[in-house]
C-alpha atoms as a PDB file:
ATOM      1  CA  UNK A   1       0.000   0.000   0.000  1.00  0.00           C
ATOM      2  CA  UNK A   2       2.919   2.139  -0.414  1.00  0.00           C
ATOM      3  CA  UNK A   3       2.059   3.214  -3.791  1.00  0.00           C
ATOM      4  CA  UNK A   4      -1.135   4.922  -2.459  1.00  0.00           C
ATOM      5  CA  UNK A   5       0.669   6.425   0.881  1.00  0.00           C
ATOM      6  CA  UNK A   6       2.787   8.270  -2.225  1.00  0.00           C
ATOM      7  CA  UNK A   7      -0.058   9.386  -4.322  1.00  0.00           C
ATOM      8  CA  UNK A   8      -1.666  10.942  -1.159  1.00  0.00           C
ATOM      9  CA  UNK A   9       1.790  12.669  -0.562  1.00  0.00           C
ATOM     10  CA  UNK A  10       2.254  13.986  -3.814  1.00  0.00           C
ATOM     11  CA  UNK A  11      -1.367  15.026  -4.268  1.00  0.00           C
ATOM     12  CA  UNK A  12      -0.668  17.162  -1.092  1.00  0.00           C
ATOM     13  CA  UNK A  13       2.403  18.502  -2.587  1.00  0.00           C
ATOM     14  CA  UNK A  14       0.649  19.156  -6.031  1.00  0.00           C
ATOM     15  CA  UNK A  15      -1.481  21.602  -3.647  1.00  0.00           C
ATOM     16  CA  UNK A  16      -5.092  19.128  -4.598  1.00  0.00           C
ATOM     17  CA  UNK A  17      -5.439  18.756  -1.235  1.00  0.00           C
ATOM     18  CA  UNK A  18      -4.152  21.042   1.779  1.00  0.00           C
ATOM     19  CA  UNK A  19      -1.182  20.005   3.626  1.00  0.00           C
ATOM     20  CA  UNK A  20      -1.578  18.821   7.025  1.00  0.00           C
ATOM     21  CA  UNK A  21      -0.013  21.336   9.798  1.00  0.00           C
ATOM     22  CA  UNK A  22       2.878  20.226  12.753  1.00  0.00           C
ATOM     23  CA  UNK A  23       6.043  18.336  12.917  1.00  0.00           C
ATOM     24  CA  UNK A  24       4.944  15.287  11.420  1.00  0.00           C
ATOM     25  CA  UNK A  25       2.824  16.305   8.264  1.00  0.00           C
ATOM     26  CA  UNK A  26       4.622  13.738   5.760  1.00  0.00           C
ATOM     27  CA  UNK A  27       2.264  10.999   7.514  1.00  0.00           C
ATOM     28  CA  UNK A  28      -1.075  11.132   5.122  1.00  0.00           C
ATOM     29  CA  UNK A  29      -1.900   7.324   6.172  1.00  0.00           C
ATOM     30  CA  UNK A  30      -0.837   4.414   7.785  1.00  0.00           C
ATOM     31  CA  UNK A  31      -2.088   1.223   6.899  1.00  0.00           C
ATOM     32  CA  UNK A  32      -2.176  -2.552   8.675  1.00  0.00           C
ATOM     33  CA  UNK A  33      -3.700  -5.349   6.257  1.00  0.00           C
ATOM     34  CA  UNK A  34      -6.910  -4.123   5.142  1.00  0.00           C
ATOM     35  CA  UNK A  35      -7.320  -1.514   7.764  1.00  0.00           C
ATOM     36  CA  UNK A  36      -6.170   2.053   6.945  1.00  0.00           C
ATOM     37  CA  UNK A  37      -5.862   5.732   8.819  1.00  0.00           C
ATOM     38  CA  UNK A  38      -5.928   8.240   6.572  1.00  0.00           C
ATOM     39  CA  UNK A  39      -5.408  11.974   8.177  1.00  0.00           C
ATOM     40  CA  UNK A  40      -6.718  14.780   6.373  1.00  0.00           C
ATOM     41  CA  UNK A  41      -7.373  18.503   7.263  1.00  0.00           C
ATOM     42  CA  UNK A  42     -11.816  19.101   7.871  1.00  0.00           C
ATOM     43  CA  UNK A  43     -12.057  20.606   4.871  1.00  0.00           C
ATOM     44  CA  UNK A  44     -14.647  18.883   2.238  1.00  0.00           C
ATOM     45  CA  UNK A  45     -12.907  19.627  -1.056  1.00  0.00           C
ATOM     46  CA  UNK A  46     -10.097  17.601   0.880  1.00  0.00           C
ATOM     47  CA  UNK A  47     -12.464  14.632   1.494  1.00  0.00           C
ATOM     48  CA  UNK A  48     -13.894  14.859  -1.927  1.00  0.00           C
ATOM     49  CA  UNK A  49     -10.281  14.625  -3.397  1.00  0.00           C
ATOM     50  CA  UNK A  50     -10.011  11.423  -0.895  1.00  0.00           C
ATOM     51  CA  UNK A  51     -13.357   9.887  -2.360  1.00  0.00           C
ATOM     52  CA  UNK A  52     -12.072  10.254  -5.859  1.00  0.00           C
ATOM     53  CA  UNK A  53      -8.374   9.158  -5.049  1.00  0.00           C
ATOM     54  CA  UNK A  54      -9.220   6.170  -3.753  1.00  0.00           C
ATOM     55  CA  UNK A  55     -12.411   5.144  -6.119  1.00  0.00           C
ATOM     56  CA  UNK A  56      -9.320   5.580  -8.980  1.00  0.00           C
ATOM     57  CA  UNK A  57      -7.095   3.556  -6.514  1.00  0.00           C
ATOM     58  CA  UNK A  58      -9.509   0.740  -6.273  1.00  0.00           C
ATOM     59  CA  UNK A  59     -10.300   0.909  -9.837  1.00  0.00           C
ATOM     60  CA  UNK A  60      -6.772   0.555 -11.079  1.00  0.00           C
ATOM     61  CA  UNK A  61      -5.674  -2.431  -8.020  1.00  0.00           C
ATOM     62  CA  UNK A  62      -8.889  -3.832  -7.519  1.00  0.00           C
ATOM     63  CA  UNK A  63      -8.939  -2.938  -3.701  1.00  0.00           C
ATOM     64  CA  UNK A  64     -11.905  -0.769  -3.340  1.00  0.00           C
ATOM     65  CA  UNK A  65     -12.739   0.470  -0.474  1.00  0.00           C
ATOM     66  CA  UNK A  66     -16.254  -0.200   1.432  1.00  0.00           C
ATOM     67  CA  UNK A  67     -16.938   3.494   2.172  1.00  0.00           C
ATOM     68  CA  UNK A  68     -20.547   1.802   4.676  1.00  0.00           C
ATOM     69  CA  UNK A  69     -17.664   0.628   6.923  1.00  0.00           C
ATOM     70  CA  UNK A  70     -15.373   4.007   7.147  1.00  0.00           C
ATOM     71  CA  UNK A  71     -16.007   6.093   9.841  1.00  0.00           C
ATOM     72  CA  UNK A  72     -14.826   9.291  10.296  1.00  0.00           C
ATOM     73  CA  UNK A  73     -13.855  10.666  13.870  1.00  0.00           C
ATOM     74  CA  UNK A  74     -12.761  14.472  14.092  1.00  0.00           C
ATOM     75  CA  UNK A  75     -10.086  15.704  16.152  1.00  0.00           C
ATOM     76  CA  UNK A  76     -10.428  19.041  17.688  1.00  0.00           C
ATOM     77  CA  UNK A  77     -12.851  20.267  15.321  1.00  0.00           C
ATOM     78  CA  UNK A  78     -15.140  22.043  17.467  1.00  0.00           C
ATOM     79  CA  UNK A  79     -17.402  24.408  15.770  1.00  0.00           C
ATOM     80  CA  UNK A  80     -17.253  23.124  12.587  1.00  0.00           C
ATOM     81  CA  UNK A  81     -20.321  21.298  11.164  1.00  0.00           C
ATOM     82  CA  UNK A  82     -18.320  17.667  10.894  1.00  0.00           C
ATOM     83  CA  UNK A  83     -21.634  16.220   9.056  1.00  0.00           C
ATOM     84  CA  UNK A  84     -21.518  18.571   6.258  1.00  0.00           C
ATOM     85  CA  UNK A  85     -18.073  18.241   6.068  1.00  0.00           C
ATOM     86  CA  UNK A  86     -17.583  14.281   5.663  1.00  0.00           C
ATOM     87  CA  UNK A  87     -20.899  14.026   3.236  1.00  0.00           C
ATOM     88  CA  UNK A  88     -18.725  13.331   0.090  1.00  0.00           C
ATOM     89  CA  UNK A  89     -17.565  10.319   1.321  1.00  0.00           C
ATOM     90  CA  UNK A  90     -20.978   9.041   2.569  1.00  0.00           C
ATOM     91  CA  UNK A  91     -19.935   7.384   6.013  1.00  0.00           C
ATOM     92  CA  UNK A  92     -20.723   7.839   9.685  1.00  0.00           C
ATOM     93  CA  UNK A  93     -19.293  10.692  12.072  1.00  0.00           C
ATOM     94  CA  UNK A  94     -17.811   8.527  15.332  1.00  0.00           C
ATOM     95  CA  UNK A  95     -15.619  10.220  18.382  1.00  0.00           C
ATOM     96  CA  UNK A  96     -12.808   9.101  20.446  1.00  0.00           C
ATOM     97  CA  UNK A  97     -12.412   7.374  23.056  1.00  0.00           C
ATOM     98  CA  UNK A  98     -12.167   4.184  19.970  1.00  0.00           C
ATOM     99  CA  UNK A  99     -10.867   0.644  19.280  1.00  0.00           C
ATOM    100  CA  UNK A 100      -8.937   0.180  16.454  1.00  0.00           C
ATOM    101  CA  UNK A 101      -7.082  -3.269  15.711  1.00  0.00           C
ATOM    102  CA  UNK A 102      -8.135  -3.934  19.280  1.00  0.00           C
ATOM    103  CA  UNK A 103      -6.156  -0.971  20.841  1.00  0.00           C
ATOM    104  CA  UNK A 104      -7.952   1.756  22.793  1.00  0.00           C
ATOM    105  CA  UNK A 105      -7.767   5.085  21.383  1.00  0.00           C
ATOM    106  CA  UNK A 106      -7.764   8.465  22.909  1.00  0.00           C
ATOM    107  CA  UNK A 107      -6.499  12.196  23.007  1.00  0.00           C
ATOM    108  CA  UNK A 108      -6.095  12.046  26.947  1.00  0.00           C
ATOM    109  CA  UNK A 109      -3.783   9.536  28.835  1.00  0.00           C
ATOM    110  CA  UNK A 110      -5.248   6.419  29.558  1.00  0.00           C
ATOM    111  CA  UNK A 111      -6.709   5.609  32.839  1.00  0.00           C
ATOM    112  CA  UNK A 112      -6.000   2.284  34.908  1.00  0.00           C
ATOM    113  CA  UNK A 113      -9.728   1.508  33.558  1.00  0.00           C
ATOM    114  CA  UNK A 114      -8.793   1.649  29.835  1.00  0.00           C
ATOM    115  CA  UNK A 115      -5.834  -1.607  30.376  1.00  0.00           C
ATOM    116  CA  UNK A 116      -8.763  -3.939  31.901  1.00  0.00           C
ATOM    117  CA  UNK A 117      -9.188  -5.568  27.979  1.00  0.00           C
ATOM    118  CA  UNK A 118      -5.252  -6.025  28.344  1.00  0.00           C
ATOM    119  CA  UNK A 119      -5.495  -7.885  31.831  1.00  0.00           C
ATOM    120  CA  UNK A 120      -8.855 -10.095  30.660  1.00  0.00           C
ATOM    121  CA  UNK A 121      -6.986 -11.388  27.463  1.00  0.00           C
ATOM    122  CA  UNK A 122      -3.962 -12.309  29.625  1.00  0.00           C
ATOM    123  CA  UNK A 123      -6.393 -14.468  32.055  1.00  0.00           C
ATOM    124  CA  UNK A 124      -8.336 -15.724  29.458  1.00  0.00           C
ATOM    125  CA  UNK A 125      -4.665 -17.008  27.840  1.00  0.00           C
ATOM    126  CA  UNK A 126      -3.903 -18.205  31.094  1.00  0.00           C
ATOM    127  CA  UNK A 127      -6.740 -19.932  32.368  1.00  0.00           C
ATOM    128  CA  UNK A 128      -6.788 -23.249  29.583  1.00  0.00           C
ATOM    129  CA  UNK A 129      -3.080 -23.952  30.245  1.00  0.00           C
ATOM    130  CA  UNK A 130      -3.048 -27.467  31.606  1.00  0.00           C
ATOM    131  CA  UNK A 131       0.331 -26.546  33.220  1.00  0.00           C
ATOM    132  CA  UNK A 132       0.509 -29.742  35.180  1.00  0.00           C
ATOM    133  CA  UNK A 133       1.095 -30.943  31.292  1.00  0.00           C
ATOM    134  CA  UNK A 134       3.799 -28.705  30.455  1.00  0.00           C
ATOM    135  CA  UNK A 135       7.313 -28.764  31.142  1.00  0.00           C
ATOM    136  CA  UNK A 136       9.341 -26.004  32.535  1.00  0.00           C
ATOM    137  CA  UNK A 137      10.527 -24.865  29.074  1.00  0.00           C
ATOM    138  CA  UNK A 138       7.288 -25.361  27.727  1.00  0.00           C
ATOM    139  CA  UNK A 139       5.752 -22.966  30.816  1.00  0.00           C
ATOM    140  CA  UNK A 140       7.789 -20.485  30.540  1.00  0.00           C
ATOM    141  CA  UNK A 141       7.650 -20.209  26.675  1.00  0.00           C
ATOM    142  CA  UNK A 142       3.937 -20.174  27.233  1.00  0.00           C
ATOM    143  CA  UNK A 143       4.231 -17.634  29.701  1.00  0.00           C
ATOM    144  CA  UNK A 144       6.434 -15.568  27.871  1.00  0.00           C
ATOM    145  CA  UNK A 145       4.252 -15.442  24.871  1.00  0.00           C
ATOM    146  CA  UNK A 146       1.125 -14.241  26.776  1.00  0.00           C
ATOM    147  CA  UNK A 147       2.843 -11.850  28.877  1.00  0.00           C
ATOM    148  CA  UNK A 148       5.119 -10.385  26.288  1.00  0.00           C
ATOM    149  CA  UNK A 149       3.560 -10.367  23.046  1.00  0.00           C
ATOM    150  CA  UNK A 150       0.055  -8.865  24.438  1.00  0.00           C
ATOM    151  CA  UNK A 151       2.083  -6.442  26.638  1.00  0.00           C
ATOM    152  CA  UNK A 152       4.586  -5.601  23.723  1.00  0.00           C
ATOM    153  CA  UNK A 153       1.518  -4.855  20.950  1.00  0.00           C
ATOM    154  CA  UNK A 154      -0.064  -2.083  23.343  1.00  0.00           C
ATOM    155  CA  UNK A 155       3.006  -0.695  24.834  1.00  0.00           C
ATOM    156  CA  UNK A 156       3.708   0.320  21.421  1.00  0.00           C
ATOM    157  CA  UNK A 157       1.066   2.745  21.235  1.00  0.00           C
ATOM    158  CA  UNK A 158       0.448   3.712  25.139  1.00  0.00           C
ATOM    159  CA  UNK A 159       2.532   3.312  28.242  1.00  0.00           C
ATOM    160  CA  UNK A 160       1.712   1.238  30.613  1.00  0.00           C
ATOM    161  CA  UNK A 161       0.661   2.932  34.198  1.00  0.00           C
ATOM    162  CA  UNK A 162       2.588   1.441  37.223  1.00  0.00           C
ATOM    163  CA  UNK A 163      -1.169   0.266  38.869  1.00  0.00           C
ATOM    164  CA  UNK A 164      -1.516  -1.791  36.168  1.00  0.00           C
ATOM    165  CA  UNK A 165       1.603  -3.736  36.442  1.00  0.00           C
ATOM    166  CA  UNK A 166       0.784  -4.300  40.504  1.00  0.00           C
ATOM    167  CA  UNK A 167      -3.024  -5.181  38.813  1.00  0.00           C
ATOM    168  CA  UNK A 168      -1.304  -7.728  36.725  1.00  0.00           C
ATOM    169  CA  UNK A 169       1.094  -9.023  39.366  1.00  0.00           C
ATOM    170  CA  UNK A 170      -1.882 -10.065  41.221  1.00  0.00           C
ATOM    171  CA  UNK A 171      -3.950 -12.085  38.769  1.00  0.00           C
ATOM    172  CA  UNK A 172      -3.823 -15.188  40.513  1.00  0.00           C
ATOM    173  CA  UNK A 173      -2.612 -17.421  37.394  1.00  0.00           C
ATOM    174  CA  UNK A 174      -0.103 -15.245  36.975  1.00  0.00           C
ATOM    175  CA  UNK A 175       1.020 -15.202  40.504  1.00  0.00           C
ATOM    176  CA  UNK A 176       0.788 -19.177  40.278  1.00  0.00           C
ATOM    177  CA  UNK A 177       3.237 -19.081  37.313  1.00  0.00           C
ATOM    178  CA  UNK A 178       5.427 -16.840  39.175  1.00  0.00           C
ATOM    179  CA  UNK A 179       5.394 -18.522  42.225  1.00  0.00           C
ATOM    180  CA  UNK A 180       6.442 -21.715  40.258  1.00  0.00           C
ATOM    181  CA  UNK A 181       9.194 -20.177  38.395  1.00  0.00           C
ATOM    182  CA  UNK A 182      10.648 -18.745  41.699  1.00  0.00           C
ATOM    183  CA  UNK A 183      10.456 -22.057  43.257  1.00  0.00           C
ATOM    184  CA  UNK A 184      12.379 -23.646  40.414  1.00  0.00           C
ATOM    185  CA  UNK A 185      14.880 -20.987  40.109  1.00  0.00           C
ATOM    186  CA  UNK A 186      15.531 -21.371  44.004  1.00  0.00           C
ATOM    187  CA  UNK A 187      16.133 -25.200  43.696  1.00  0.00           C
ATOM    188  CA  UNK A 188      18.338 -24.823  40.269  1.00  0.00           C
ATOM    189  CA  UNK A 189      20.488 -22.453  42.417  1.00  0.00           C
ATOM    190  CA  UNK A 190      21.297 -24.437  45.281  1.00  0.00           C
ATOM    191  CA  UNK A 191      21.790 -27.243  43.268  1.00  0.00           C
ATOM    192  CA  UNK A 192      24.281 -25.073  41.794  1.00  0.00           C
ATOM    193  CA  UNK A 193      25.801 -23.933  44.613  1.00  0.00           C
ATOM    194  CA  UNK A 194      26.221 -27.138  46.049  1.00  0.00           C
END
């Protein structure tokens, strides 16, 4: 989807549609599989350009895009009539706080509340290990994968709050896990000592 990251550049450039203002302004869109951000000033020439950009897009690649399913959310546009702004493209008006690819999104820092989906998909992960199954190896690479790659994937967007690491400390499966790793470490120690 680079191709149409560069026609949205260069159609800026060309002066079509108005450049975006602040530091990062070379960032028109950013795209993950079939889901797409696309950042463009309120102004509805602007959006109208976007219709017809990517109808030609689709029309040339064959990805068209299901303009039912786009919704548009503004970002400090207060006072401005957002409706009869976005009517070109035909799609709904939504506002943030919003999920996208399963991440909260917000203008304000996250509260301790907003990282309770992130501590329910760790404990649902947790809770069908048969760990009595597993082997130590096979624990900790299970534990490592829940932990980390959940943990890694929103950390990359927000930073995690120090109440929600004690919060996560204290699920009891993960405390189990913990407890059993400690114990294990202990004993490999003072074997190793010995």
């Amino acid at each position: 989807m680079e191709p149409l990251h560069r026609i949205l550049v260069m159609v800026a450039e060309k002066g079509v549609v108005s450049l975006l203002r602040g530091r990062a302004n070379n960032i028109r869109t950013t795209l993950y599989t079939d889901d797409a951000v696309f950042f463009n000033n309120p102004i509805k020439a602007d959006l109208e350009a976007l219709r017809t950009i990517l109808s030609r897009f689709g029309d040339v690649t064959g990805l068209h895009v299901n303009f039912a399913k786009i919704a548009v959310i503004p970002i400090r546009c207060e006072g401005l009539d957002v409706a009869d702004i976005v009517s070109p493209l035909g799609v709904k008006v939504a506002s943030l706080p919003c999920k996208f690819l399963g991440l909260p999104l917000s203008l304000r820092k996250l509260r301790k509340v907003d990282f309770q989906p992130l501590l329910d998909q760790i404990a649902s992960r947790l809770s069908c290990w048969k760990s009595k199954l597993l082997s130590t190896t096979g624990r900790l690479v299970l534990l490592n994968a829940a932990l980390s790659a959940l943990s890694i994937y929103w950390i990359s967007v927000h930073s995690l709050p120090f109440e929600f690491l004690v919060t996560l400390s204290s699920i009891d499966e993960i405390a189990a896990l913990l407890r059993f790793f400690k114990k294990k470490l202990s004993k490999d120690q003072s074997l190793s000592a010995a």
